[in-house]
N, C-alpha and C. Protein backbone atom coordinates (compact mmCIF):
# COMPACT_ATOMS: atom_id res chain seq x y z
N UNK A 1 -35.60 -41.26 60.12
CA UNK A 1 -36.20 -40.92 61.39
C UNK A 1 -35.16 -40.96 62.52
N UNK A 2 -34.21 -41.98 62.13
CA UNK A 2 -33.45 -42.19 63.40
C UNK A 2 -32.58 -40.61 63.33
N UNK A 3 -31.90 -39.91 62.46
CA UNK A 3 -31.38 -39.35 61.82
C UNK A 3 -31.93 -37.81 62.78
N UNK A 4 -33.47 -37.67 62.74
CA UNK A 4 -33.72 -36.54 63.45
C UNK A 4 -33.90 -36.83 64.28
N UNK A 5 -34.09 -37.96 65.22
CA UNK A 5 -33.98 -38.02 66.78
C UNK A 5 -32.88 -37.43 67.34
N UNK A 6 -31.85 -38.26 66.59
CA UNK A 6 -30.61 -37.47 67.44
C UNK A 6 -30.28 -36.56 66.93
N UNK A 7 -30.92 -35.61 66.32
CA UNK A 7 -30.67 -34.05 66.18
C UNK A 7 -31.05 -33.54 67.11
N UNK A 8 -32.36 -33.92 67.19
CA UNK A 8 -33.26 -33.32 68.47
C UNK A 8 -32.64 -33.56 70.09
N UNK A 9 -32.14 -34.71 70.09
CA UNK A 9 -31.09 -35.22 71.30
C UNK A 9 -30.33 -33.82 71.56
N UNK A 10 -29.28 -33.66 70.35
CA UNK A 10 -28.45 -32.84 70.30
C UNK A 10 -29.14 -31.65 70.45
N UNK A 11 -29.73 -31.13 70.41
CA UNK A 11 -30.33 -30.04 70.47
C UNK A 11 -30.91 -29.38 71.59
N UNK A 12 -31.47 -30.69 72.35
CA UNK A 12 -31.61 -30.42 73.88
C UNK A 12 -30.24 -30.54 74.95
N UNK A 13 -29.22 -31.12 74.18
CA UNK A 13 -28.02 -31.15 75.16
C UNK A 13 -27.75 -29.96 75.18
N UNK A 14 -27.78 -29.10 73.93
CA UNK A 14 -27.23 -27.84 74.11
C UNK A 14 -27.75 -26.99 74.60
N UNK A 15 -29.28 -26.94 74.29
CA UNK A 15 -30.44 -26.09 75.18
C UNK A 15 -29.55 -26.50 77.01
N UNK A 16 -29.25 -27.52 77.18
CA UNK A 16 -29.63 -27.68 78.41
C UNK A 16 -28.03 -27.12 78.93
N UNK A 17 -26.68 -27.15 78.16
CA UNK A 17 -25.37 -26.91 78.52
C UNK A 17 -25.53 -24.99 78.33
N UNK A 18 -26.39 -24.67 77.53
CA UNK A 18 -26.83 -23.32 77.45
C UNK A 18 -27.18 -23.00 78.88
N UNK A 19 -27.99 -23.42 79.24
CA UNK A 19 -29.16 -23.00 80.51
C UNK A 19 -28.11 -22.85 81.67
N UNK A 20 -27.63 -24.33 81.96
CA UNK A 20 -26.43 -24.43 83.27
C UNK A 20 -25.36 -23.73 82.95
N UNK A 21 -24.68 -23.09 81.68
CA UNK A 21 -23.71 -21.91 82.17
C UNK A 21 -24.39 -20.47 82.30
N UNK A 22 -25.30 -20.07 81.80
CA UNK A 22 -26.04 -19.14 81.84
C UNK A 22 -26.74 -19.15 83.88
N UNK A 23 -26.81 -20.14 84.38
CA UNK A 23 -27.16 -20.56 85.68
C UNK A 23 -26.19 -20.32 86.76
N UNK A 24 -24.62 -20.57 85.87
CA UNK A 24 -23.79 -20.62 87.00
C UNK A 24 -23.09 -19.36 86.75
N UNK A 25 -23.09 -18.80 85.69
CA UNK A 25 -22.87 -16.92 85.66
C UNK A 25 -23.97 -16.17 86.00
N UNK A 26 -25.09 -16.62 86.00
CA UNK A 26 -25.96 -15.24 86.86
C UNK A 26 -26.03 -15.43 88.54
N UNK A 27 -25.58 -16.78 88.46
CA UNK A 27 -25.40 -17.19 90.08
C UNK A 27 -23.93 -16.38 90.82
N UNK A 28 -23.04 -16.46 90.12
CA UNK A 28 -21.86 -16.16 90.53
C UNK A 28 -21.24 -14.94 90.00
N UNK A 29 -21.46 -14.20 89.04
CA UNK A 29 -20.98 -13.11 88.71
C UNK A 29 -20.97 -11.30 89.71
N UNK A 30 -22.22 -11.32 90.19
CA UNK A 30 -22.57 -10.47 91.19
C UNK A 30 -21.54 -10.61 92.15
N UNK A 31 -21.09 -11.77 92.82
CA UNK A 31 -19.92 -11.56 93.87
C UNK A 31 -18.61 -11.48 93.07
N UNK A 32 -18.22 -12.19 92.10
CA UNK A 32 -17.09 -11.74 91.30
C UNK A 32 -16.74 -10.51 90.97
N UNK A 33 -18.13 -9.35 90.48
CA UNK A 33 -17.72 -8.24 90.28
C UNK A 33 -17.57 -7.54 91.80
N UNK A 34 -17.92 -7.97 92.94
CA UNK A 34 -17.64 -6.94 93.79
C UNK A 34 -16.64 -7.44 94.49
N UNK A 35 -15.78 -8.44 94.56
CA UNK A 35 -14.63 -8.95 94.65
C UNK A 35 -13.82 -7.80 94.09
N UNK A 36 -13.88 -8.42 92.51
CA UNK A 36 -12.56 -7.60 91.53
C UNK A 36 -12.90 -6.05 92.01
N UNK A 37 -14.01 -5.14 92.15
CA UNK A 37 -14.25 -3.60 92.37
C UNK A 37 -13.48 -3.50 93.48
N UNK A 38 -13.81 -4.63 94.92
CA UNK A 38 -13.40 -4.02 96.39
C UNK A 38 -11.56 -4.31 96.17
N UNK A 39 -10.88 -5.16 95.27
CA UNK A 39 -9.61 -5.33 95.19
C UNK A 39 -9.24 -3.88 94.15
N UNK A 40 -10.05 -3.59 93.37
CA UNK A 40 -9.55 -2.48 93.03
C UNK A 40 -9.96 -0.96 93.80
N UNK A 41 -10.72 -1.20 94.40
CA UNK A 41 -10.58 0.08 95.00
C UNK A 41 -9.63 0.01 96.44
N UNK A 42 -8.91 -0.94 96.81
CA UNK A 42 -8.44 -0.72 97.83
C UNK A 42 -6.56 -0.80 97.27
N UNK A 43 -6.47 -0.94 95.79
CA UNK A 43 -5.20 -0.70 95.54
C UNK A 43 -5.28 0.46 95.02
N UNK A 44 -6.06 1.59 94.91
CA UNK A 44 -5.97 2.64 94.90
C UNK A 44 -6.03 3.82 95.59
N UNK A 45 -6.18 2.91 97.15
CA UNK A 45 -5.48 3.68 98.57
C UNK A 45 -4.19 3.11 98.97
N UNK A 46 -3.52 3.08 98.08
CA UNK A 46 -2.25 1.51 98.08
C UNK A 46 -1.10 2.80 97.89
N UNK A 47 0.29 2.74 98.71
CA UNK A 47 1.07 3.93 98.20
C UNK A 47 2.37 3.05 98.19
N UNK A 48 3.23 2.13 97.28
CA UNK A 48 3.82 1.59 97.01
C UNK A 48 5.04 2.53 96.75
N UNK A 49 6.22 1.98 97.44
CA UNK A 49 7.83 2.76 97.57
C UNK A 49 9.28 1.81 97.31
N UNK A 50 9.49 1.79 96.31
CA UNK A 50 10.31 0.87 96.22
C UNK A 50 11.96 1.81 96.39
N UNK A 51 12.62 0.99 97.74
CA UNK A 51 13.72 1.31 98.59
C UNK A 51 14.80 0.75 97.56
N UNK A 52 16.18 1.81 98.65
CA UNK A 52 17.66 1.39 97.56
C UNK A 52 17.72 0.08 97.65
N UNK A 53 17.43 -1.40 98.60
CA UNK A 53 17.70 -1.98 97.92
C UNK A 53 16.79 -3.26 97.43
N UNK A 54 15.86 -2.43 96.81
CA UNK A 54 15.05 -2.99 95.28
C UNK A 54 13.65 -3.75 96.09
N UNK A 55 13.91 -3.88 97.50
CA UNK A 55 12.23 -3.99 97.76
C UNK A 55 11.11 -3.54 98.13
N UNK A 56 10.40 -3.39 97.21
CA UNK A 56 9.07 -2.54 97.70
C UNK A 56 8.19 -2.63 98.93
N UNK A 57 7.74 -1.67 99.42
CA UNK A 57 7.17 -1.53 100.56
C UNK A 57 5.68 -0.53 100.35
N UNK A 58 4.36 -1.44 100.68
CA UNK A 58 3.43 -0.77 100.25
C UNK A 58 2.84 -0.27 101.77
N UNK A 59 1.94 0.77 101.61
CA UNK A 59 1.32 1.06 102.67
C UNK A 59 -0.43 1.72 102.30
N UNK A 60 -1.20 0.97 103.09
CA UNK A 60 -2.81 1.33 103.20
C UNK A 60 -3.53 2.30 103.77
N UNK A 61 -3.66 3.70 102.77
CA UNK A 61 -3.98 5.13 103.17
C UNK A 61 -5.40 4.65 103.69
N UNK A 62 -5.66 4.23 104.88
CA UNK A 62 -7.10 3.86 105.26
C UNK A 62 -7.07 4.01 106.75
């Protein structure tokens, strides 16, 4: 008996370590993806020139 208690223990730890990452990615993913989209769409108004001597110089077609 003791044997399936703490299965069952275990079983709700994971139910419950399930739930809270599943909680903190539907919480936080929505701004992550429009983070990473608005960083990529604004390096693709990005016009990067790298000069004779070897440092680049970017500029923002905006």
């Amino acid at each position: 008996m003791k044997e399936a208690t703490g299965e069952l223990n275990m079983t709700l730890v994971t139910i419950i370590a399930i739930a809270a990452v599943l909680g903190f990615v539907t919480f936080f993913l929505p701004n992550i993806l429009n983070t990473v989209g608005n960083k990529y769409n604004d390096s693709a108004d990005t016009n990067c020139v790298t000069g004779p001597d070897g440092k680049t110089t970017c500029t923002t077609n905006k």
